[in-house]
Protein backbone atom coordinates (compact mmCIF):
# COMPACT_ATOMS: atom_id res chain seq x y z
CA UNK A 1 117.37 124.18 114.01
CA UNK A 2 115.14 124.85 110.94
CA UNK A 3 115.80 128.29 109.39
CA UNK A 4 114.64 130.16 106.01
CA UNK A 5 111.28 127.92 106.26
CA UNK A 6 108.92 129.40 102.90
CA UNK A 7 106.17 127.95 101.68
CA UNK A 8 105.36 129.17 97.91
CA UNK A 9 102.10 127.14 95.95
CA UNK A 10 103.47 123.41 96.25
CA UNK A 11 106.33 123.96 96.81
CA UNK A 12 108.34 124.06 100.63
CA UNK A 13 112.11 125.36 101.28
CA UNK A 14 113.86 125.10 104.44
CA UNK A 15 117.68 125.45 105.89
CA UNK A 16 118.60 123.59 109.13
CA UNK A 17 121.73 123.25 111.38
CA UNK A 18 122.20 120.72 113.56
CA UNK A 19 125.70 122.04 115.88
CA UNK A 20 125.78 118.68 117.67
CA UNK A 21 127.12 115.94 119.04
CA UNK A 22 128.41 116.29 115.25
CA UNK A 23 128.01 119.67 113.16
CA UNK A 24 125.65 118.84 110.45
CA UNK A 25 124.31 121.97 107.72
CA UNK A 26 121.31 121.04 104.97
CA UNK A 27 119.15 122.20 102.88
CA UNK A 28 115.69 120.99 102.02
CA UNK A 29 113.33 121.45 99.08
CA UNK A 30 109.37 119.52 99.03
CA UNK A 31 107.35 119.56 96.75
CA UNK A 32 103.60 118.25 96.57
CA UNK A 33 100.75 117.61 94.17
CA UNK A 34 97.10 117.94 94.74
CA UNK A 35 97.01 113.81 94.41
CA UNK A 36 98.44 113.92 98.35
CA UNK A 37 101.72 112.61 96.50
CA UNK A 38 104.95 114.84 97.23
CA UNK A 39 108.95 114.87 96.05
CA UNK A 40 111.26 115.73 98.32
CA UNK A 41 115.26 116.55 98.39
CA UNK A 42 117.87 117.13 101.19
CA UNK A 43 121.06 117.98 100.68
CA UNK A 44 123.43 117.37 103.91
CA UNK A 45 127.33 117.93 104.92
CA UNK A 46 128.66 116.77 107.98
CA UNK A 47 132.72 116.63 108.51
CA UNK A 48 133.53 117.34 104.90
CA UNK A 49 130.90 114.36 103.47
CA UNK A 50 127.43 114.84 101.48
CA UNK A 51 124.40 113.01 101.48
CA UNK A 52 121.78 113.58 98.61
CA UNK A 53 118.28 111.93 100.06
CA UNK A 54 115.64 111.78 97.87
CA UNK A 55 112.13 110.99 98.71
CA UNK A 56 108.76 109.94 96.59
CA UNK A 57 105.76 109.21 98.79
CA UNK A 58 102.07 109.26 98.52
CA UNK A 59 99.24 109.36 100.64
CA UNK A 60 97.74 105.90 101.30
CA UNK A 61 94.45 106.67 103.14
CA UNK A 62 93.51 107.74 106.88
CA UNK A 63 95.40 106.21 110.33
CA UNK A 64 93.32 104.16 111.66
């Protein structure tokens, strides 16, 4: 479940909750450039453990 979603310039926030099979909480914070590149973080804890992700990605051109 995504939660607190806001969307402010270039930059997107978001809370989610995942209650199963295992409990999982997060946190999530985007942020994009007018190049179609973008940064992103998420922050996770699941049974007492965290898990930084971070993402770099860029837009490559159109599906074919």
């Amino acid at each position: 479940k995504i939660s607190d979603y806001k969307a402010d310039g270039n930059k997107v926030t978001w809370k989610m909750d995942c209650p199963e099979p295992t409990p999982i909480t997060g946190t999530g914070v985007l942020t994009y450039d007018s190049d179609s590149a973008y940064k992103a973080v998420l922050k996770l804890l699941a049974s007492g453990h965290s898990l930084v992700m971070t993402l770099d990605g860029h837009r490559i051109g159109d599906c074919k």
